[in-house]
C-alpha atoms as a PDB file:
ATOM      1  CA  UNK A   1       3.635  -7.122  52.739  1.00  0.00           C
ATOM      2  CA  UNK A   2       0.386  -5.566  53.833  1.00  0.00           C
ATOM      3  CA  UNK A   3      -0.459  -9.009  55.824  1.00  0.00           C
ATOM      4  CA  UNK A   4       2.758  -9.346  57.559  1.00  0.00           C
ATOM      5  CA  UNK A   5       2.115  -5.204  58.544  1.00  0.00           C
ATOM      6  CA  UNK A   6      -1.668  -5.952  59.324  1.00  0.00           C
ATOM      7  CA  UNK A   7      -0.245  -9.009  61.390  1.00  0.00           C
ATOM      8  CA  UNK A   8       2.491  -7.101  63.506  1.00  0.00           C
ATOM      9  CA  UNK A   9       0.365  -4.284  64.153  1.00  0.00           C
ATOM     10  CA  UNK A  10      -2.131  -6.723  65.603  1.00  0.00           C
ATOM     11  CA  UNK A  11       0.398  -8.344  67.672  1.00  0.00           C
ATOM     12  CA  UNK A  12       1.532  -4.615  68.925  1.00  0.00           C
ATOM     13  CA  UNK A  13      -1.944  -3.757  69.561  1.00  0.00           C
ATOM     14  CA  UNK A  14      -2.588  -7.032  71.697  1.00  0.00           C
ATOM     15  CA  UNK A  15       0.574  -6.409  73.654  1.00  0.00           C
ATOM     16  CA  UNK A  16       2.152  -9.640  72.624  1.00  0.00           C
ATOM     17  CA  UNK A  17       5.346  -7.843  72.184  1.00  0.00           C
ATOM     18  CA  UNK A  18       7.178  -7.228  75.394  1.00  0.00           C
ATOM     19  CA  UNK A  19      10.428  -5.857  74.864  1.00  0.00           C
ATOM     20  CA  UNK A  20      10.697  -2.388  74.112  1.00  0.00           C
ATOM     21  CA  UNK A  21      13.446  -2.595  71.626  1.00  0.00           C
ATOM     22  CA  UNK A  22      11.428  -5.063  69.337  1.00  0.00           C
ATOM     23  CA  UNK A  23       8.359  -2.861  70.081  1.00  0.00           C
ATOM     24  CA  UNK A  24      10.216   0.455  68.914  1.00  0.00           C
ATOM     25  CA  UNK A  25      11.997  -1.508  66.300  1.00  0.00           C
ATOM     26  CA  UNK A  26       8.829  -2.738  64.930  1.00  0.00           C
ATOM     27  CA  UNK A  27       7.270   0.546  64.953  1.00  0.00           C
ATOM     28  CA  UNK A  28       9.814   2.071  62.603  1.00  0.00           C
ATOM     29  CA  UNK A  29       9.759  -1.048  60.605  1.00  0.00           C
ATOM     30  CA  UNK A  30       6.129  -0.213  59.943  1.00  0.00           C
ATOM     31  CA  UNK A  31       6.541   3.982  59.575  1.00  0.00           C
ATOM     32  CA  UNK A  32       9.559   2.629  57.090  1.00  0.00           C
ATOM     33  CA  UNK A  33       6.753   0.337  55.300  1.00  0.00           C
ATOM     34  CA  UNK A  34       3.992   3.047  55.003  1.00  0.00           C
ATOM     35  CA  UNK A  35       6.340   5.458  53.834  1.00  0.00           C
ATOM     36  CA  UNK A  36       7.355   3.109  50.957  1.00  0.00           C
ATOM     37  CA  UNK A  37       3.896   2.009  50.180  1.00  0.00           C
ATOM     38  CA  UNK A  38       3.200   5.285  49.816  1.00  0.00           C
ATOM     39  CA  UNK A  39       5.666   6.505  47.886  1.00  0.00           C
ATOM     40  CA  UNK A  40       5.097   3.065  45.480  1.00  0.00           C
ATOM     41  CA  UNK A  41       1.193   4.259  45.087  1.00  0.00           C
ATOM     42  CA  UNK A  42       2.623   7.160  44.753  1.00  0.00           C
ATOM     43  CA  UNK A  43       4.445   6.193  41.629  1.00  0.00           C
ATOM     44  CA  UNK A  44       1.997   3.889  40.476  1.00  0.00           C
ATOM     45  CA  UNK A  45      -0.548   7.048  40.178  1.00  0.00           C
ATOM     46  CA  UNK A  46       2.213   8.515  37.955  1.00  0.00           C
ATOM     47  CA  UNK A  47       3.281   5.792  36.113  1.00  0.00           C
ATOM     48  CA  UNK A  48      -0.588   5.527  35.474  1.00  0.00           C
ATOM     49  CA  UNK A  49      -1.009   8.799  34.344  1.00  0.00           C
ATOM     50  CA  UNK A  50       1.642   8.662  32.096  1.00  0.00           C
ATOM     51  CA  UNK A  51       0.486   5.126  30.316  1.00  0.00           C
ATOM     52  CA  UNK A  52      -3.390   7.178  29.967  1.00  0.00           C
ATOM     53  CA  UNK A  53      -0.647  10.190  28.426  1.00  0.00           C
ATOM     54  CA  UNK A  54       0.902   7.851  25.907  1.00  0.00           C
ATOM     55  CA  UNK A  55      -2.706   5.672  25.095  1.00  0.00           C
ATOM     56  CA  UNK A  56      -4.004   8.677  24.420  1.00  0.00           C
ATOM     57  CA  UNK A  57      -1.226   9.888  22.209  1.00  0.00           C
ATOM     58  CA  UNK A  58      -1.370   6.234  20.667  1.00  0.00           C
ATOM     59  CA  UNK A  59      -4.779   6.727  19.593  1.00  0.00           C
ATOM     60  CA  UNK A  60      -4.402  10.392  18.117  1.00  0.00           C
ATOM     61  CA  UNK A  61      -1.265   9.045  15.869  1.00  0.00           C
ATOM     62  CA  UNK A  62      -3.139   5.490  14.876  1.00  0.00           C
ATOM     63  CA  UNK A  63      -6.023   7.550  14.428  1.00  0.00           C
ATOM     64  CA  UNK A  64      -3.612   9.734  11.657  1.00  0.00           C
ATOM     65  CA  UNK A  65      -1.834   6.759  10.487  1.00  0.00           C
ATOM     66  CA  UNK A  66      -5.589   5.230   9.162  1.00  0.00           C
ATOM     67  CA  UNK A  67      -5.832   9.219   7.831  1.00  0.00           C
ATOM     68  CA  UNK A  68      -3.104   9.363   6.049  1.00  0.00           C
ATOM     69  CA  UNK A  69      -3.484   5.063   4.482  1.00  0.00           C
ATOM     70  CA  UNK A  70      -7.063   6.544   3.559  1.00  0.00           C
ATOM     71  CA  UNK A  71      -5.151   9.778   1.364  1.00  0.00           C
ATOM     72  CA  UNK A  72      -2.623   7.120   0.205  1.00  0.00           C
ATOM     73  CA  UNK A  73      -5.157   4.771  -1.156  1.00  0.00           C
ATOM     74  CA  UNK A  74      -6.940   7.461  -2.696  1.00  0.00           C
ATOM     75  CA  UNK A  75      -4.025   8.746  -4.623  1.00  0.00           C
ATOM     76  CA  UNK A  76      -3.291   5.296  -5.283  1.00  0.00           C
ATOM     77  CA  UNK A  77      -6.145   4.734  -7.310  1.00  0.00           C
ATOM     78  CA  UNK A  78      -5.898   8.437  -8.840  1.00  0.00           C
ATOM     79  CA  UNK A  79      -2.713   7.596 -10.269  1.00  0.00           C
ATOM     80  CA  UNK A  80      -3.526   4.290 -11.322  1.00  0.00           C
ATOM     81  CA  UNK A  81      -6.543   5.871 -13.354  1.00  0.00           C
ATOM     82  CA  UNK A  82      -4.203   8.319 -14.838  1.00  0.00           C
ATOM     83  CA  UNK A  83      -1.295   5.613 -15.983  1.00  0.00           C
ATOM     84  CA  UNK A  84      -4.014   3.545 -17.486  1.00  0.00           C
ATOM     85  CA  UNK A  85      -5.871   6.961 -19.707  1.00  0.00           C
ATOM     86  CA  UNK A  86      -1.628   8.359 -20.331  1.00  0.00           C
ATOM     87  CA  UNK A  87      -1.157   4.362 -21.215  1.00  0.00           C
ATOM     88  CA  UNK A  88      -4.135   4.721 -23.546  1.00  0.00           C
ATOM     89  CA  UNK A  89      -3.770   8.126 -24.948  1.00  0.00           C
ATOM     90  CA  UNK A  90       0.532   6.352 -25.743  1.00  0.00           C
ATOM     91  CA  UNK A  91      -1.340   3.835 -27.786  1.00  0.00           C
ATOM     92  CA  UNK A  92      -3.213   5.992 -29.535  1.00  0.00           C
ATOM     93  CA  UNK A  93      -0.161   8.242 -30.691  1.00  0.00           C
ATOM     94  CA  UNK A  94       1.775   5.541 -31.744  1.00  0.00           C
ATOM     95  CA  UNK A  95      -0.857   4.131 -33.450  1.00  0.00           C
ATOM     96  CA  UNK A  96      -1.196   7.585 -35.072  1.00  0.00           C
ATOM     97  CA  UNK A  97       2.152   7.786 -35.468  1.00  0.00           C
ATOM     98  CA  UNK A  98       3.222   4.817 -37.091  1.00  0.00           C
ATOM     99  CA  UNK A  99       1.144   5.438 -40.531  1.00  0.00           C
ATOM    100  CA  UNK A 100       2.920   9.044 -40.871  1.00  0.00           C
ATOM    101  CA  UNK A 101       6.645   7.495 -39.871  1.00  0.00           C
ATOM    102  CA  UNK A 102       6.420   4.986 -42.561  1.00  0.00           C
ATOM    103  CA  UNK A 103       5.864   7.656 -44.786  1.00  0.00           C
ATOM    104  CA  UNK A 104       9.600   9.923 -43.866  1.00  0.00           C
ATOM    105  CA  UNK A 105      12.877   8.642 -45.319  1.00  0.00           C
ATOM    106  CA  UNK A 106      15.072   6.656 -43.194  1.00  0.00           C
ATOM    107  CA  UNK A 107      17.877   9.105 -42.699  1.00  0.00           C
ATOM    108  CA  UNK A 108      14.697  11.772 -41.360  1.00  0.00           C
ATOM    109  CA  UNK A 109      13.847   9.776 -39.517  1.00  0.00           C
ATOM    110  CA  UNK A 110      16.926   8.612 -37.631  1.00  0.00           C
ATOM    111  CA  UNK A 111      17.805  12.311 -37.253  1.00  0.00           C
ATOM    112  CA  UNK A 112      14.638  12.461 -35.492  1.00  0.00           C
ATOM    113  CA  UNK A 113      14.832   9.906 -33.313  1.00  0.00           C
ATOM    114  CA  UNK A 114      18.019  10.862 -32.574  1.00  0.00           C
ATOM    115  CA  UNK A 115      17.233  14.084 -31.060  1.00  0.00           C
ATOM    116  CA  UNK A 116      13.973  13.068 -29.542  1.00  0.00           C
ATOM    117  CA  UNK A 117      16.547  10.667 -27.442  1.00  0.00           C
ATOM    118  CA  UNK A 118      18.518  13.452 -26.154  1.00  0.00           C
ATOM    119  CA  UNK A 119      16.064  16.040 -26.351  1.00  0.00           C
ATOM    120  CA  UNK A 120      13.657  15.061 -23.532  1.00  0.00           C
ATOM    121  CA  UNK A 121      11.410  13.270 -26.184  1.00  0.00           C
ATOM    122  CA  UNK A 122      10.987  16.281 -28.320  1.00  0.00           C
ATOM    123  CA  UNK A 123      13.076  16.125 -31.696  1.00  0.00           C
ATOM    124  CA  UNK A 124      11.331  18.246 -34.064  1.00  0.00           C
ATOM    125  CA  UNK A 125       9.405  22.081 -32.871  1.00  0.00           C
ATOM    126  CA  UNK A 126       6.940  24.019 -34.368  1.00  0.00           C
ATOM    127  CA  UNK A 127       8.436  27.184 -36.159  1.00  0.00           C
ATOM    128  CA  UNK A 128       6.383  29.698 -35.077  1.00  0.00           C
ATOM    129  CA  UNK A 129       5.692  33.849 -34.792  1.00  0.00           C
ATOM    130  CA  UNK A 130       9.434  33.312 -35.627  1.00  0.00           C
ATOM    131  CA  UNK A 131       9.766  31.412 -32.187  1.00  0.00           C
ATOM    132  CA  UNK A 132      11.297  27.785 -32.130  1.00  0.00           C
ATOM    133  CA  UNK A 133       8.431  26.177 -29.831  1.00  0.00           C
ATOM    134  CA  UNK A 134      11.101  23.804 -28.704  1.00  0.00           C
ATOM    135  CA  UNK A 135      14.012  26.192 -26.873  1.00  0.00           C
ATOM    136  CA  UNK A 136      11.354  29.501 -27.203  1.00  0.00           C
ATOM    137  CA  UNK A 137      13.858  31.209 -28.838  1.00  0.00           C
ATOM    138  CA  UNK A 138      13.668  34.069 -31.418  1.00  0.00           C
ATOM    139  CA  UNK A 139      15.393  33.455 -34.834  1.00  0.00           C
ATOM    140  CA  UNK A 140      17.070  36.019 -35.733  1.00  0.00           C
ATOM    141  CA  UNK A 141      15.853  38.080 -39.076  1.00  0.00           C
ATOM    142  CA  UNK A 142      18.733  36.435 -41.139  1.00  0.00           C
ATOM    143  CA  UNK A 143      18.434  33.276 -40.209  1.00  0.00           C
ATOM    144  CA  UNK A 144      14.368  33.596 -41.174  1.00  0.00           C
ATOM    145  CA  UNK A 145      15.916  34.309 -44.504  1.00  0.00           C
ATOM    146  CA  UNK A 146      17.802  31.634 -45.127  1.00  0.00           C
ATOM    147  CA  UNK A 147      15.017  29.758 -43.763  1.00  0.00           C
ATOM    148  CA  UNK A 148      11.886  31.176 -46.511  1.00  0.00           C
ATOM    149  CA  UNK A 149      14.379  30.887 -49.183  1.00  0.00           C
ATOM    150  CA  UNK A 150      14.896  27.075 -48.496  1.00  0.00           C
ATOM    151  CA  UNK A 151      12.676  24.376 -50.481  1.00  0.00           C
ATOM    152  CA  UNK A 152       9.459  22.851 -48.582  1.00  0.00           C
ATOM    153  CA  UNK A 153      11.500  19.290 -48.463  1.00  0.00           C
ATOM    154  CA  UNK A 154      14.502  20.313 -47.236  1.00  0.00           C
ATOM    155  CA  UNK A 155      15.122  19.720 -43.107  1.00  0.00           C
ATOM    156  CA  UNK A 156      15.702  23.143 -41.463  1.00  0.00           C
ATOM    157  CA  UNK A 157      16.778  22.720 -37.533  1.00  0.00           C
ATOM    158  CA  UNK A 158      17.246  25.625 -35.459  1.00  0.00           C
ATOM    159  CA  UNK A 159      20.521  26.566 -34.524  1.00  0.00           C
ATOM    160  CA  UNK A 160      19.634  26.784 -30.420  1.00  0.00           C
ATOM    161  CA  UNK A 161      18.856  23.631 -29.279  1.00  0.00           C
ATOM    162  CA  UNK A 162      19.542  21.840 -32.961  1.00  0.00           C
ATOM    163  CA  UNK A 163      15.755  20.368 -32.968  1.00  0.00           C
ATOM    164  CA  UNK A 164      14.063  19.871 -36.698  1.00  0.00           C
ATOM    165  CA  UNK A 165      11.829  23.009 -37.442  1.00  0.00           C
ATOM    166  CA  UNK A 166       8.508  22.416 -38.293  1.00  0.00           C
ATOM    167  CA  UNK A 167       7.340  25.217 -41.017  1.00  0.00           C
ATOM    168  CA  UNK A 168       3.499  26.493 -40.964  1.00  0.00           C
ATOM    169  CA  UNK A 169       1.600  28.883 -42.207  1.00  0.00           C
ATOM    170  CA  UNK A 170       1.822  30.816 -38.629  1.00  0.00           C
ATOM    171  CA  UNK A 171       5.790  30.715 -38.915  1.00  0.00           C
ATOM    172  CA  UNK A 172       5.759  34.741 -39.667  1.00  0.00           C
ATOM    173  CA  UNK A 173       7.783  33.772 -42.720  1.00  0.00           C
END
């Protein structure tokens, strides 16, 4: 395009063309053709900018993208760590445990594992201060009654949340 505008301008310039028409006509030809060249560089200035725009923007989110795979790795490995010390510490309690449950009568320990199932893993609580540890409720002063007049071996649960109550010395009995 710029040849064939370098090449009639030349021919204008040399007075090859004769005929005023064609002259005139080529004239506006080339006004048309600047105009458009310019408005094309024009747009290629802006279509520029905007690519430098959206590098740049390119850069500042890969650039948080490697941030945030960084954090993610790290936590990775946190958590990792902590599964393999709760996986440990789980093998140590049933190791504990196993000894002691061999020890309880079969229907105890049923019950137990029955309500650990649909108590959220905890089946038996810790009376104490007159608290059950398990719902955090206070037994009322009748039911502690009934409770320090009942043998050592029998199975006292609370009447809350139905867990197995767990007597010590800091039951406030």
């Amino acid at each position: 395009m710029k040849a064939r505008r370098t090449r009639d301008r030349d021919r204008m310039d040399q007075g090859l063309i004769t005929n005023p028409k064609d002259l005139e006509r080529m004239q506006h030809e080339l006004e048309s053709l600047e105009r458009r060249i310019s408005t094309l560089e024009d747009e290629e200035l802006e279509v520029m900018a905007r690519l430098e725009d959206a590098q740049r923007d390119l850069d500042a989110l890969t650039a948080q993208v490697a941030e945030a795979d960084e954090q993610l790795a790290t936590l990775a490995t946190a958590r990792d760590a902590k599964l393999a010390e709760i996986d440990a510490e789980l093998t140590t309690v049933v190791a504990d445990r196993d000894p002691v449950a061999a020890g309880l009568p079969d229907d105890l320990l049923a019950l137990y594992d029955k309500l650990r199932a649909q108590k959220g893993g905890v089946g038996a609580a810790e009376l104490r201060q007159r608290r059950c540890t398990g719902c955090q409720l206070g037994i009322d002063n009748a039911e502690l009654a009934v409770i320090a007049a009942a043998p050592d071996d029998q199975v006292i649960r609370c009447e809350e949340c139905s867990r197995i109550l767990v007597r010590t010395p800091e039951s406030g009995l």
